[in-house]
PDB file of N, CA and C in Angstrom:
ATOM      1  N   UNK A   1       0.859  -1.190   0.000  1.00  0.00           N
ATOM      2  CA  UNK A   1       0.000   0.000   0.000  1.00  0.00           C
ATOM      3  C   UNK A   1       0.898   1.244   0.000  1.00  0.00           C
ATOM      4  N   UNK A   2       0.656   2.082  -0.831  1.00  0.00           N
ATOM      5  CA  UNK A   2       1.441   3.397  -1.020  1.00  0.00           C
ATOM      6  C   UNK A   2       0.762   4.479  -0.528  1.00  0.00           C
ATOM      7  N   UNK A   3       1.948   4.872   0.609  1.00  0.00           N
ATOM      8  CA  UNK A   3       1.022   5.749   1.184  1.00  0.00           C
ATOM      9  C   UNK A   3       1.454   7.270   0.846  1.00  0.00           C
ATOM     10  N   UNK A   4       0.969   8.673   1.713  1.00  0.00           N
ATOM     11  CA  UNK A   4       1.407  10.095   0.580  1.00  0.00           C
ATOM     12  C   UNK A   4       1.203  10.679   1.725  1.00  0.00           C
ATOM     13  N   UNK A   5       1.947  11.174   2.188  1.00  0.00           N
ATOM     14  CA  UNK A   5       2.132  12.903   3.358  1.00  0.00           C
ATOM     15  C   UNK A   5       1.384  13.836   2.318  1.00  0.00           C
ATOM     16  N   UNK A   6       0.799  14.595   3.022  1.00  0.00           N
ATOM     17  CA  UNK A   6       0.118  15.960   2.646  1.00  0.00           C
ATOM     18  C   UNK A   6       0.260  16.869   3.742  1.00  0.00           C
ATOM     19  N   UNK A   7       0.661  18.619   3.423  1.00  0.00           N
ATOM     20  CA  UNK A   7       0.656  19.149   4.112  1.00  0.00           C
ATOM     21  C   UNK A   7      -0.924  20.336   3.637  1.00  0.00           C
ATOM     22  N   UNK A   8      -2.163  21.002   4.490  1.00  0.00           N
ATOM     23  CA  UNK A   8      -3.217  21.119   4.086  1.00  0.00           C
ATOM     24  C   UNK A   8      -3.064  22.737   5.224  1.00  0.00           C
ATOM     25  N   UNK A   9      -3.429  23.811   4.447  1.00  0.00           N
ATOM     26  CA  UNK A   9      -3.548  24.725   4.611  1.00  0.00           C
ATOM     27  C   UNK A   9      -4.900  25.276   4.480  1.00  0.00           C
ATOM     28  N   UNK A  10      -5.991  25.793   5.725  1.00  0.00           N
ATOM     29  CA  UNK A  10      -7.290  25.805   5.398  1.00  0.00           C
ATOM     30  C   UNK A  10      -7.562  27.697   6.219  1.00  0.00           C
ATOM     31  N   UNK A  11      -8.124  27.933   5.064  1.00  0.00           N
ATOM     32  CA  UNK A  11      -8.402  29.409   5.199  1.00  0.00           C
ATOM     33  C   UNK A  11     -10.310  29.643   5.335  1.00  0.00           C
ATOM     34  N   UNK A  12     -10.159  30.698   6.261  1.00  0.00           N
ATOM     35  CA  UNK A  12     -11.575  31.044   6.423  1.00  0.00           C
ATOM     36  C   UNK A  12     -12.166  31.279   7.455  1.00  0.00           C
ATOM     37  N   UNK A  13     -13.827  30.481   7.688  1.00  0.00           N
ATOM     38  CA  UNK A  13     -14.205  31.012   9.052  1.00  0.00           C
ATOM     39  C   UNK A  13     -13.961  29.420   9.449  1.00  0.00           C
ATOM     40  N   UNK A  14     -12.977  29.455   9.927  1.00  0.00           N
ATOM     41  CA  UNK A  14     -12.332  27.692  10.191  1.00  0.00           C
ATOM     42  C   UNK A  14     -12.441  27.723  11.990  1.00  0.00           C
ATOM     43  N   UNK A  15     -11.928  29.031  13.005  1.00  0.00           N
ATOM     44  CA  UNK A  15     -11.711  28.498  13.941  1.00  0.00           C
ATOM     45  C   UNK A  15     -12.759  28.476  15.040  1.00  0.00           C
ATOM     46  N   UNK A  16     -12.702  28.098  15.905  1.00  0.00           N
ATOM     47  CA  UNK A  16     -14.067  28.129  16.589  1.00  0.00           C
ATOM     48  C   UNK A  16     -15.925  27.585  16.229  1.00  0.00           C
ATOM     49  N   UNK A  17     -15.010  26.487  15.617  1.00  0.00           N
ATOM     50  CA  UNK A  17     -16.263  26.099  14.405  1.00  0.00           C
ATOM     51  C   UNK A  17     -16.514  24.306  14.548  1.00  0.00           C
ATOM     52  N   UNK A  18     -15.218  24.068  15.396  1.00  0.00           N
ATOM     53  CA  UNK A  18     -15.425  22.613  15.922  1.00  0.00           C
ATOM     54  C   UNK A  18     -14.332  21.735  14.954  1.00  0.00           C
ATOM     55  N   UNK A  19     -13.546  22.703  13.979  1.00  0.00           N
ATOM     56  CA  UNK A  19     -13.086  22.214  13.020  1.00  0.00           C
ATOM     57  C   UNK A  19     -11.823  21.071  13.240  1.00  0.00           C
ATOM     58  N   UNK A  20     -11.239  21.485  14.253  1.00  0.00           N
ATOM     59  CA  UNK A  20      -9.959  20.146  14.673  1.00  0.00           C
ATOM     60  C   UNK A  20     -10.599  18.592  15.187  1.00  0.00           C
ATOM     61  N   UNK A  21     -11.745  19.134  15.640  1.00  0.00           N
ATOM     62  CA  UNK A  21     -12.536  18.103  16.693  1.00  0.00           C
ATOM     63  C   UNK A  21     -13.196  17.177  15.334  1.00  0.00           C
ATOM     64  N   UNK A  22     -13.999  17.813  14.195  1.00  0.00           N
ATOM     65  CA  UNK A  22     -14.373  17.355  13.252  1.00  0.00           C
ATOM     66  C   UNK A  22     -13.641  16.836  12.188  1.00  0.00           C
ATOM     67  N   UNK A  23     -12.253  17.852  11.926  1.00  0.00           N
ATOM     68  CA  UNK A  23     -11.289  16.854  11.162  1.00  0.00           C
ATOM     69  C   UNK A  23     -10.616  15.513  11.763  1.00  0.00           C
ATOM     70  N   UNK A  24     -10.498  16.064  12.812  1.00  0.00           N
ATOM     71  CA  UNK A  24      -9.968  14.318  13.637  1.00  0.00           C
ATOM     72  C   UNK A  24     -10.670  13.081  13.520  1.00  0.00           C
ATOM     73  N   UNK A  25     -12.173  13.166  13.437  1.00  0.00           N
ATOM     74  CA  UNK A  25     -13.148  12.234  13.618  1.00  0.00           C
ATOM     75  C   UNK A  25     -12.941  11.824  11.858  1.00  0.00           C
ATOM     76  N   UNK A  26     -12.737  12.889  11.003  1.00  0.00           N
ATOM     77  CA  UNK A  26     -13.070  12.180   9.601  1.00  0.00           C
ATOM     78  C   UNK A  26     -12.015  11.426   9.105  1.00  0.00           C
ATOM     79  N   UNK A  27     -10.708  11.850   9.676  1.00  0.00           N
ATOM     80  CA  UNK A  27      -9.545  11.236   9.367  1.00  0.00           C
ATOM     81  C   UNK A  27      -9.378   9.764  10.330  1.00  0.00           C
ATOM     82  N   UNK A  28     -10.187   9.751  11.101  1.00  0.00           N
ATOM     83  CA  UNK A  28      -9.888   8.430  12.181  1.00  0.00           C
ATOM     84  C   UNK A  28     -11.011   7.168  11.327  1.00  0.00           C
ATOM     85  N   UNK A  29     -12.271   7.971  10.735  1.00  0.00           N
ATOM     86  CA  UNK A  29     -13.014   7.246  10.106  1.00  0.00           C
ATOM     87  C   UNK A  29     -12.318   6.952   8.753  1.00  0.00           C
ATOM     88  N   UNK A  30     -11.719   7.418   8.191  1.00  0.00           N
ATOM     89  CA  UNK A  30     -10.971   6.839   6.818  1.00  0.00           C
ATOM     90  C   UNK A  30      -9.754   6.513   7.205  1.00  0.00           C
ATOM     91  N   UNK A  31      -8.760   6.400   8.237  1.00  0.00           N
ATOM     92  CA  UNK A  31      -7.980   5.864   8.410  1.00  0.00           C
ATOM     93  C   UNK A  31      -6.745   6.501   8.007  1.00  0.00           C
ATOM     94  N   UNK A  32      -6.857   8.029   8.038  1.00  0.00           N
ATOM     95  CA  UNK A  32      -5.953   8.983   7.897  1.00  0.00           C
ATOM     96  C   UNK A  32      -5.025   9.044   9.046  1.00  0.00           C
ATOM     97  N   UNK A  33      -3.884   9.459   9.217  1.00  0.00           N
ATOM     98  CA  UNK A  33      -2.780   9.481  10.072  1.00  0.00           C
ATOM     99  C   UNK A  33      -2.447  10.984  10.019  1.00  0.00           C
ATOM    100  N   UNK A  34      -2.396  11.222  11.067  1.00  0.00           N
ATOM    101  CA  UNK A  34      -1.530  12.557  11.047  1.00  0.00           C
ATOM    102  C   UNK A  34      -1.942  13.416  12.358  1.00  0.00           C
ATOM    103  N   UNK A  35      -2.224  14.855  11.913  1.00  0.00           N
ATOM    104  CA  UNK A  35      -2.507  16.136  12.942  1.00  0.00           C
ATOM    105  C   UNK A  35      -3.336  17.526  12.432  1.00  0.00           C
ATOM    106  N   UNK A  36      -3.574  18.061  13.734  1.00  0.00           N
ATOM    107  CA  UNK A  36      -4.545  19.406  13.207  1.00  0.00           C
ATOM    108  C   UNK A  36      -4.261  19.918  13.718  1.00  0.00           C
ATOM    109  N   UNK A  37      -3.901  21.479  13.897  1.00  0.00           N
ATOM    110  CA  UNK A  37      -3.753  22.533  14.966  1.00  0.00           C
ATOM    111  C   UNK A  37      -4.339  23.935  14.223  1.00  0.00           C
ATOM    112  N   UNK A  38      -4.680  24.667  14.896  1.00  0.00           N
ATOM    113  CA  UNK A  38      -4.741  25.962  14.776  1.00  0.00           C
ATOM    114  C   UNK A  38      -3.661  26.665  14.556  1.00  0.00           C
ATOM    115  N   UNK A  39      -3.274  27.800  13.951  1.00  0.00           N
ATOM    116  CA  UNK A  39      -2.268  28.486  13.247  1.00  0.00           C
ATOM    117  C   UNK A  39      -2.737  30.330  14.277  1.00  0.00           C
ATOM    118  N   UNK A  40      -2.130  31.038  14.409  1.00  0.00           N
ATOM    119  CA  UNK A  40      -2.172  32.220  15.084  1.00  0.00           C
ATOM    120  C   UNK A  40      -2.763  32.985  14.016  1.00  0.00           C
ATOM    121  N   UNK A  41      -2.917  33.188  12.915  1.00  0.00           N
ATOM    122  CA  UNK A  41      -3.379  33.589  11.832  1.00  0.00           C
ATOM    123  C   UNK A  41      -4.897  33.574  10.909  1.00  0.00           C
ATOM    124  N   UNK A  42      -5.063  32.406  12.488  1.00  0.00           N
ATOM    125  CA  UNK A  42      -6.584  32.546  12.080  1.00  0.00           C
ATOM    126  C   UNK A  42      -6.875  31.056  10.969  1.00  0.00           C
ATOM    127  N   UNK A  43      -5.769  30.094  10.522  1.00  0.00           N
ATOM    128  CA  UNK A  43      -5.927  29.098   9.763  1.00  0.00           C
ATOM    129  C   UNK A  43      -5.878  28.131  10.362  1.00  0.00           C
ATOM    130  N   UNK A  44      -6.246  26.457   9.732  1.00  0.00           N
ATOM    131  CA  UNK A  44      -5.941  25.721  10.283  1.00  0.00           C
ATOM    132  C   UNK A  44      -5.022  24.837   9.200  1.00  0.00           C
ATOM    133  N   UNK A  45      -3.992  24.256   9.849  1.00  0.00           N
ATOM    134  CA  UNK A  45      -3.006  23.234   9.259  1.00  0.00           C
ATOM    135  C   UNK A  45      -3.339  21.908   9.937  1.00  0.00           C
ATOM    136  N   UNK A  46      -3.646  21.152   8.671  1.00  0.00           N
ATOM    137  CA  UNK A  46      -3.277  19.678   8.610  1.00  0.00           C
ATOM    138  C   UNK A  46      -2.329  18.931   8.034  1.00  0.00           C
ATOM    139  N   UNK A  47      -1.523  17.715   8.803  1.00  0.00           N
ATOM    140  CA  UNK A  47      -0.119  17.545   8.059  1.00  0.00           C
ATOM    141  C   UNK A  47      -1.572  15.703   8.138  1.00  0.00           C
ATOM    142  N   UNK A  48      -1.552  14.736   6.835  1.00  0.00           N
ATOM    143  CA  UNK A  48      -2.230  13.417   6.720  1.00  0.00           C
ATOM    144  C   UNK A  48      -1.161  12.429   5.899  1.00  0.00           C
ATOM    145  N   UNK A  49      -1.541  11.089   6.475  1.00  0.00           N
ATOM    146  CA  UNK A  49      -0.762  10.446   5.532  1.00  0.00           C
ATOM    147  C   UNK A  49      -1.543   9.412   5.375  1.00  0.00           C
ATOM    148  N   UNK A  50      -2.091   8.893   4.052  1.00  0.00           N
ATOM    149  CA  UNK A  50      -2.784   7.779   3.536  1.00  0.00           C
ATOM    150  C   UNK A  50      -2.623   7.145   2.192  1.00  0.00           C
ATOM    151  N   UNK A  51      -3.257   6.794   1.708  1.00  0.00           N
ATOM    152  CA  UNK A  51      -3.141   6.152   0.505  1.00  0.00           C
ATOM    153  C   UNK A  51      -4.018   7.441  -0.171  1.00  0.00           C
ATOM    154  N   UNK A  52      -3.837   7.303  -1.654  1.00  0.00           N
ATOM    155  CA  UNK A  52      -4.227   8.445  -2.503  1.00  0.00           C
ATOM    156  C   UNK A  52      -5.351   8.387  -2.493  1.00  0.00           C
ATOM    157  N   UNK A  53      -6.066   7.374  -2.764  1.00  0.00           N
ATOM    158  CA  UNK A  53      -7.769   7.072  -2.223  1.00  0.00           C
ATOM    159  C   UNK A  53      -8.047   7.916  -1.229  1.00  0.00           C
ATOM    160  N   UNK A  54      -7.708   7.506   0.245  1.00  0.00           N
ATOM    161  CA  UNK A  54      -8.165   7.298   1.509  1.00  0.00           C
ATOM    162  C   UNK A  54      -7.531   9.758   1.536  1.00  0.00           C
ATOM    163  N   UNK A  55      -6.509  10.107   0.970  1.00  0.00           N
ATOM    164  CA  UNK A  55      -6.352  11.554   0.754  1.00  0.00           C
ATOM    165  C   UNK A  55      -7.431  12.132   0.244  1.00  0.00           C
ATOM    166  N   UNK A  56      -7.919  11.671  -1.201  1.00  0.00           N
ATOM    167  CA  UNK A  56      -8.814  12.453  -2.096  1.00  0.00           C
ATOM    168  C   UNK A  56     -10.001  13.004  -0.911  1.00  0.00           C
ATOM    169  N   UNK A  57     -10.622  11.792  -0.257  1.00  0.00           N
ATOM    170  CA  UNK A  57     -11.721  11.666   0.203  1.00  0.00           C
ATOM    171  C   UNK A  57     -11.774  12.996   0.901  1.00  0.00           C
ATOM    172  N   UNK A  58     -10.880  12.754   2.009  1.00  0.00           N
ATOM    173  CA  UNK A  58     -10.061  13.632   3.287  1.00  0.00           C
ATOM    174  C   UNK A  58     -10.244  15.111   2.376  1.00  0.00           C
ATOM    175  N   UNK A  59      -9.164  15.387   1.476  1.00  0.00           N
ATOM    176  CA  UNK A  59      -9.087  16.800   0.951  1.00  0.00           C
ATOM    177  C   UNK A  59     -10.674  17.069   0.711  1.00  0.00           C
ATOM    178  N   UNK A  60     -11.274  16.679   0.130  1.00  0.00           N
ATOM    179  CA  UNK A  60     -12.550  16.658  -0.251  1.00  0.00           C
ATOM    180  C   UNK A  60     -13.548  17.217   0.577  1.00  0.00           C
ATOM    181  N   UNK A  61     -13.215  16.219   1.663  1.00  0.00           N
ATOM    182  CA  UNK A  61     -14.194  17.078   2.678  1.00  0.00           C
ATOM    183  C   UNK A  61     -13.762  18.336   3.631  1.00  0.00           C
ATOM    184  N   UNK A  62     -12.189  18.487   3.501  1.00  0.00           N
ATOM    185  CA  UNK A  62     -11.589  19.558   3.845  1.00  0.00           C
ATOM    186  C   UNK A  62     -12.036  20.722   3.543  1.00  0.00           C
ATOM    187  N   UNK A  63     -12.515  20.861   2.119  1.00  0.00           N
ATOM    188  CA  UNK A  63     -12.552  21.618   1.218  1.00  0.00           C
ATOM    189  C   UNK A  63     -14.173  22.007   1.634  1.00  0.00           C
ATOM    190  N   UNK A  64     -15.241  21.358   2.586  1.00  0.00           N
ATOM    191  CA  UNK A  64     -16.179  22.280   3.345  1.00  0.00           C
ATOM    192  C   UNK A  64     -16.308  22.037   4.270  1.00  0.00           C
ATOM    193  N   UNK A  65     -15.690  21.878   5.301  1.00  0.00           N
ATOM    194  CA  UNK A  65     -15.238  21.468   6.667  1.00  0.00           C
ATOM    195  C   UNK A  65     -16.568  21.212   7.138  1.00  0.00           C
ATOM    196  N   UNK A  66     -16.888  21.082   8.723  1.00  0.00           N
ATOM    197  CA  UNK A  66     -17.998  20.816   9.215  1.00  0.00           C
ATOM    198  C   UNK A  66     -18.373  21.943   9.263  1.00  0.00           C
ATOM    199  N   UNK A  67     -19.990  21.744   9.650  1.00  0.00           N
ATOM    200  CA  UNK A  67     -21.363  22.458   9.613  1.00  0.00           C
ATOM    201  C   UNK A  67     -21.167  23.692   9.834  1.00  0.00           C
ATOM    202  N   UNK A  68     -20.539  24.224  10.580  1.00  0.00           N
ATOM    203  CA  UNK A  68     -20.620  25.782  11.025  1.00  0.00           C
ATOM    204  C   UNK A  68     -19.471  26.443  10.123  1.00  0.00           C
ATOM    205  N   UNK A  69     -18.464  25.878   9.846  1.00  0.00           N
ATOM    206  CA  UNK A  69     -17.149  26.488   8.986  1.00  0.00           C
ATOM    207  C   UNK A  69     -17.377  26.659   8.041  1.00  0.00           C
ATOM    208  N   UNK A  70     -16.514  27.715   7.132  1.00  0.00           N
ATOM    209  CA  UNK A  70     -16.651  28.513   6.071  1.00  0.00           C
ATOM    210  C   UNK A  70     -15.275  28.341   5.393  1.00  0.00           C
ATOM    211  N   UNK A  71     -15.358  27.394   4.454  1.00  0.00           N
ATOM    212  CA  UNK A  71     -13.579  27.433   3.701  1.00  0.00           C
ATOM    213  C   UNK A  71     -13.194  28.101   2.682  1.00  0.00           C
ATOM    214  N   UNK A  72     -12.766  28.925   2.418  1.00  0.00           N
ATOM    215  CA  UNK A  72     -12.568  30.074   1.457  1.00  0.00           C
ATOM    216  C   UNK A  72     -11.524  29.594   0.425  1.00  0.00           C
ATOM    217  N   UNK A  73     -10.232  28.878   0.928  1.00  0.00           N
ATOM    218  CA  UNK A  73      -9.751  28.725   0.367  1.00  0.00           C
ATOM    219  C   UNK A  73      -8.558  27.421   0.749  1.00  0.00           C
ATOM    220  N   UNK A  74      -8.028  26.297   0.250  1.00  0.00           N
ATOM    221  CA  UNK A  74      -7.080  25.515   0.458  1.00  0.00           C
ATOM    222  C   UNK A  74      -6.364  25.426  -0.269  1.00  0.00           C
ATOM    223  N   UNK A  75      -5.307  25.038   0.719  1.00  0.00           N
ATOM    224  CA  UNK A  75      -3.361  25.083   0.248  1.00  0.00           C
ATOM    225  C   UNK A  75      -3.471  23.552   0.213  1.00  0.00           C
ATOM    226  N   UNK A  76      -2.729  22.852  -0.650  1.00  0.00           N
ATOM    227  CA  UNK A  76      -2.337  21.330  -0.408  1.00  0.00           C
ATOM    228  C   UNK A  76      -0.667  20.811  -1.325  1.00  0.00           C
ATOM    229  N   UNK A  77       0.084  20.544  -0.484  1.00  0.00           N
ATOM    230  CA  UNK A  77       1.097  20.080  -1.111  1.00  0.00           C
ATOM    231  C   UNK A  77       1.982  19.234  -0.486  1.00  0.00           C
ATOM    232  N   UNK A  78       2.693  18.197  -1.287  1.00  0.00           N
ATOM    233  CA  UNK A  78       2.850  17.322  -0.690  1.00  0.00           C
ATOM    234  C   UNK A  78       4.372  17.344  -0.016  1.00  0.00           C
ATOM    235  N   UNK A  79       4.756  16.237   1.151  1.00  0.00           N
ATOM    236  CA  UNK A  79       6.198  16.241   1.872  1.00  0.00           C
ATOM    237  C   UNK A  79       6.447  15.150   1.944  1.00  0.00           C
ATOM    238  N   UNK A  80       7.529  14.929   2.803  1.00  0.00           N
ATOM    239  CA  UNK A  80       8.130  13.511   3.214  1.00  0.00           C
ATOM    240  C   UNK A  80       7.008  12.663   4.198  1.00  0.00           C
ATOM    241  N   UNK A  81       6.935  11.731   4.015  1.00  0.00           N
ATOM    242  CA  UNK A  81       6.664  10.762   4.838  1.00  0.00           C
ATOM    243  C   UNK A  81       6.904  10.778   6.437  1.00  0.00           C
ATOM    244  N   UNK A  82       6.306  10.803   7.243  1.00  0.00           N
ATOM    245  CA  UNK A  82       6.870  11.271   8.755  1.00  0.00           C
ATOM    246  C   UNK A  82       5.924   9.930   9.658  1.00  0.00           C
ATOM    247  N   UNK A  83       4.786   8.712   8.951  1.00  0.00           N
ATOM    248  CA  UNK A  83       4.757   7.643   9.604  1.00  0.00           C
ATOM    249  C   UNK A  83       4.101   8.080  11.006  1.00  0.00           C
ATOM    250  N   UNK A  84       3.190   8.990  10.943  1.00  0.00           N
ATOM    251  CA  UNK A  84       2.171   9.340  12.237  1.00  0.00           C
ATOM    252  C   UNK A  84       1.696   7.696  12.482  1.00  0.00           C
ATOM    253  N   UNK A  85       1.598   7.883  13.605  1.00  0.00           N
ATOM    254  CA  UNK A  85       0.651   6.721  14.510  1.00  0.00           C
ATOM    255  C   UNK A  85      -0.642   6.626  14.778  1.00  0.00           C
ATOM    256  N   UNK A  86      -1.118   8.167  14.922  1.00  0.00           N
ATOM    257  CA  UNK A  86      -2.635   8.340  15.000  1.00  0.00           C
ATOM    258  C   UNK A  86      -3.067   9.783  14.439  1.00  0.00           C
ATOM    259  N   UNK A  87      -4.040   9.870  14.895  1.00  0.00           N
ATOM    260  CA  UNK A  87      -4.050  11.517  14.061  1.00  0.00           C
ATOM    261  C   UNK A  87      -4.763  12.708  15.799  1.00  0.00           C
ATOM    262  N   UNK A  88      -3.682  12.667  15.770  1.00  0.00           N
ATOM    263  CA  UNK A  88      -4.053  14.093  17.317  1.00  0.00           C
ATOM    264  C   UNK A  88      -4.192  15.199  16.791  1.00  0.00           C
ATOM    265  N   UNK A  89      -5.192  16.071  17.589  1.00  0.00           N
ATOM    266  CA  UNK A  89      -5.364  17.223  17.583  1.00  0.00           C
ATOM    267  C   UNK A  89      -3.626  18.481  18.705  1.00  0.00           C
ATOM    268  N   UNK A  90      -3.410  19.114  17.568  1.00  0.00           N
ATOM    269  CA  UNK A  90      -2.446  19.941  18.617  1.00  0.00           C
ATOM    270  C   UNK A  90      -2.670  21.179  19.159  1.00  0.00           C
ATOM    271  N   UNK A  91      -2.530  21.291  20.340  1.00  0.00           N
ATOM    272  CA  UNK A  91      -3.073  22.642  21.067  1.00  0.00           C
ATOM    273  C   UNK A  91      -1.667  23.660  21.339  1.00  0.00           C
TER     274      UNK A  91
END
């Protein structure tokens, strides 16, 4: 299985919107690896690592986050491999 690091840059009305709590749950349900944190800037960064399948899905729904968030715009590009264990939220 070939898997793909992504680094995910999410712009908008992203924070305070449940959005780390909701990306965690979608990435644990597809079997995404990685992290979420809030950015001082008002964004949120996700670093995922999956198979290109199990990514598309993920970016996909990135791209209108949960119910209350507003995504204006996403960054996505790819990095090294870094072999997350689970996918935590970072505070």
């Amino acid at each position: 299985m070939n898997r793909k690091h992504i680094n995910i840059f999410i712009e908008g009305k992203v924070q305070g919107v449940w959005f780390r709590a909701s990306t965690r749950r979608k990435a644990l349900e597809l079997g995404i690896k990685g992290l979420v944190k809030n950015l001082p800037d008002g964004r949120v960064y996700v670093e995922a690592e999956g198979t290109d399948e199990q990514l598309n899905s993920f970016t996909s729904w990135c791209k209108q986050g949960p119910e209350l968030a507003r995504v204006d715009r996403i960054e996505i590009s790819e990095g090294p491999l870094k072999n997350f264990h689970d996918f935590d939220i970072v505070r």
